[in-house]
Protein backbone atom coordinates (compact mmCIF):
# COMPACT_ATOMS: atom_id res chain seq x y z
CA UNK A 1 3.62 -22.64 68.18
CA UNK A 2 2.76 -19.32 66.11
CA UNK A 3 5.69 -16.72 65.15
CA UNK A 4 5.29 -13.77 63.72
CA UNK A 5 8.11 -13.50 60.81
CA UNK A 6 8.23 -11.96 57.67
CA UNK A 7 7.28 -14.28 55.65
CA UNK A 8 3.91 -14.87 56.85
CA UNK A 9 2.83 -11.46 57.29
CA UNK A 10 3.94 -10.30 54.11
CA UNK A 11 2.23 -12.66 51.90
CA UNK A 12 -0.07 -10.96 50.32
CA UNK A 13 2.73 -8.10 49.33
CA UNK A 14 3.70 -9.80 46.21
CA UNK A 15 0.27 -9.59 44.70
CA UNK A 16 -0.18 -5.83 45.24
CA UNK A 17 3.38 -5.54 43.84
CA UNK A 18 2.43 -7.56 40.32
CA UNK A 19 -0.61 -5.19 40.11
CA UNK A 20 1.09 -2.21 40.47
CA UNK A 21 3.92 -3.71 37.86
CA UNK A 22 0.79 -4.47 35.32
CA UNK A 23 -0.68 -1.23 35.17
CA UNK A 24 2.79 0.77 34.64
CA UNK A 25 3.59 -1.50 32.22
CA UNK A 26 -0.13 -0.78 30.75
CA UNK A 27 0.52 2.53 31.23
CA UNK A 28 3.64 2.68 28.73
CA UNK A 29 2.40 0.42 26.66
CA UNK A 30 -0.66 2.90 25.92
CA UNK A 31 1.86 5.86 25.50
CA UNK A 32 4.24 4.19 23.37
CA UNK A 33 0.84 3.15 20.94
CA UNK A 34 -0.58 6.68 21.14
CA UNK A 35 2.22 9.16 20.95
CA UNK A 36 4.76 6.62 19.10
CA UNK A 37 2.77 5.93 16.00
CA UNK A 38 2.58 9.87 14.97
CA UNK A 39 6.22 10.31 15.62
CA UNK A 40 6.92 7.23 13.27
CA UNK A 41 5.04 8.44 10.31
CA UNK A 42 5.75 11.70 10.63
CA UNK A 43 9.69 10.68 10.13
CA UNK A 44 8.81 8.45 7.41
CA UNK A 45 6.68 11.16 5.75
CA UNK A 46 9.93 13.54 6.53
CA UNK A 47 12.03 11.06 4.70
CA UNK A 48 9.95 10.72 1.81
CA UNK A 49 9.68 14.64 0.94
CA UNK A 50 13.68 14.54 1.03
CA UNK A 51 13.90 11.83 -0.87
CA UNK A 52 11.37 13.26 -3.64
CA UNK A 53 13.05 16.47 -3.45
CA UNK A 54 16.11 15.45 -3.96
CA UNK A 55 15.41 13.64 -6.77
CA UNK A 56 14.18 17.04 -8.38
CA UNK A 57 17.04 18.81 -7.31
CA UNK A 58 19.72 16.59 -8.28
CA UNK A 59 18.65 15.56 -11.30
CA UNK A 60 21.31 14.76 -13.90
CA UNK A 61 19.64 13.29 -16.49
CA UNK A 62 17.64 14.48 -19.80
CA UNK A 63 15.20 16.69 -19.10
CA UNK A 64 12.66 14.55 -20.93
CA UNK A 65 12.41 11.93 -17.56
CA UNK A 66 13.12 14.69 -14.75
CA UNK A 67 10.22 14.60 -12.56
CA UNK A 68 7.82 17.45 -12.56
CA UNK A 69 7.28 19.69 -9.57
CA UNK A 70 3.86 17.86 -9.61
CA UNK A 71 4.84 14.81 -9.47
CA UNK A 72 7.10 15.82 -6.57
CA UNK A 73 4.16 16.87 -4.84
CA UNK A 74 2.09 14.26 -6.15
CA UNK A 75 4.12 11.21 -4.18
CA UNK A 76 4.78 13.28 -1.12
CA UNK A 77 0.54 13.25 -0.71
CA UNK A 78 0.66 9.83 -1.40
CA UNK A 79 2.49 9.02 1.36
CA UNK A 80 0.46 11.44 3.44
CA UNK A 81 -2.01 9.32 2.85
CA UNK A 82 -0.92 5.99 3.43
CA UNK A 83 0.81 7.12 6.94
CA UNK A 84 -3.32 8.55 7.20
CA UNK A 85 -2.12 12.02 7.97
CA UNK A 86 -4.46 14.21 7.05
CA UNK A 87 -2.86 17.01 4.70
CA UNK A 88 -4.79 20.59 4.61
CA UNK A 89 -4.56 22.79 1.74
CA UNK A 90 -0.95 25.50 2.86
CA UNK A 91 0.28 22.43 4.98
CA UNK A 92 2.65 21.18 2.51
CA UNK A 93 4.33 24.06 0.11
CA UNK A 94 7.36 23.46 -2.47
CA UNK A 95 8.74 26.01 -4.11
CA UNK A 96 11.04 27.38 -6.26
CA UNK A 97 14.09 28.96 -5.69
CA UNK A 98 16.29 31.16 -8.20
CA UNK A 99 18.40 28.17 -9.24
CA UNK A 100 15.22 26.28 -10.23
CA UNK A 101 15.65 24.25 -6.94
CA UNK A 102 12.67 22.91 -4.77
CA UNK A 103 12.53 24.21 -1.27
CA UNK A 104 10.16 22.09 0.57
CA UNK A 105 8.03 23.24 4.04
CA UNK A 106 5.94 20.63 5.53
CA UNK A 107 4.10 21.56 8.58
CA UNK A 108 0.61 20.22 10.24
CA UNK A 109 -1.00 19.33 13.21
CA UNK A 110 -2.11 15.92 14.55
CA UNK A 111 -4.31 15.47 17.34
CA UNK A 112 -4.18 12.79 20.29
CA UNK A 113 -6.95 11.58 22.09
CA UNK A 114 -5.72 10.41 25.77
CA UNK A 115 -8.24 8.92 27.11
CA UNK A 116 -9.32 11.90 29.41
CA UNK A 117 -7.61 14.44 27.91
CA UNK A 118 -6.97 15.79 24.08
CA UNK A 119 -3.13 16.93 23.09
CA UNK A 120 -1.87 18.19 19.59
CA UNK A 121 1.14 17.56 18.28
CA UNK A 122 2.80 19.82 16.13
CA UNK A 123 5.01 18.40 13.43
CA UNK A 124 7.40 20.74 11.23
CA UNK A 125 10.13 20.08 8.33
CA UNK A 126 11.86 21.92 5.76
CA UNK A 127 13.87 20.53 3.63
CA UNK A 128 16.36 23.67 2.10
CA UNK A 129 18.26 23.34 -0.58
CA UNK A 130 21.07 25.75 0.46
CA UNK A 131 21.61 24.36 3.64
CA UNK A 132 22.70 21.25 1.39
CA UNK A 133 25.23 22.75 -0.73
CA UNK A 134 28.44 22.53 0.92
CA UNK A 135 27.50 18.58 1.74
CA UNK A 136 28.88 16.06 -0.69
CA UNK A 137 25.48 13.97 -2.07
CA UNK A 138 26.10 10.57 -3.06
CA UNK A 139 24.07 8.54 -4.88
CA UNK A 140 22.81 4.68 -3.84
CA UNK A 141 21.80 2.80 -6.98
């Protein structure tokens, strides 16, 4: 005899289910990869123009191994470079303060390509000496 329960008319449910399962997971899987990968070297681009920075700035050493202004500048491209962001000349500017300090800006634009649709990203840091002076710095060796 033939019954009509759930089990037998729903059988082709779990297939559609899986499908629609794959292609989310797809879906953030292609997000994560395209938006994820920008975010990551801009922070380790971030972390590298502090670091450089504050090298310059808290420099206690002899004068004769301080690092120049150039050099400063010089490694912070580098890295640029090997995270393949694409510097422009105004993008990155140090400067000088009255105390002979670097004041760092860092700001550019990086472009995503969706696969219908185009999307840039706008990535800014400063790194300002003044806002550090009340912290304690500590050195790792």
């Amino acid at each position: 005899m033939y019954y009509r329960n759930s089990l037998y008319w729903n059988k082709g449910d779990a297939k559609v289910k899986l499908l629609i399962f794959v292609i989310i997971v797809a879906i953030i899987v292609f997000l994560v990869m395209t938006v994820g990968g920008p975010y990551y070297a801009h922070y380790s681009l971030s972390e590298t123009m502090d670091r450089e920075i504050g090298k310059f700035n808290t420099w206690d050493g002899s004068a004769r191994n301080r690092p120049t202004e150039e050099t400063v500048k010089a490694n912070i491209l580098k890295q640029a470079k090997f995270e393949e962001i694409n510097l422009k000349d105004g993008e990155l500017v140090l400067s000088k303060n009255e105390k002979g300090l670097i004041k760092g800006t860092l700001k550019y634009t990086r472009p995503l390509n969706f696969i219908v649709y185009e999307y840039d990203l706008d990535f800014e840091h400063v790194y300002d000496p003044k806002e550090l002076a009340g912290k304690k710095v500590t050195k790792v060796f």
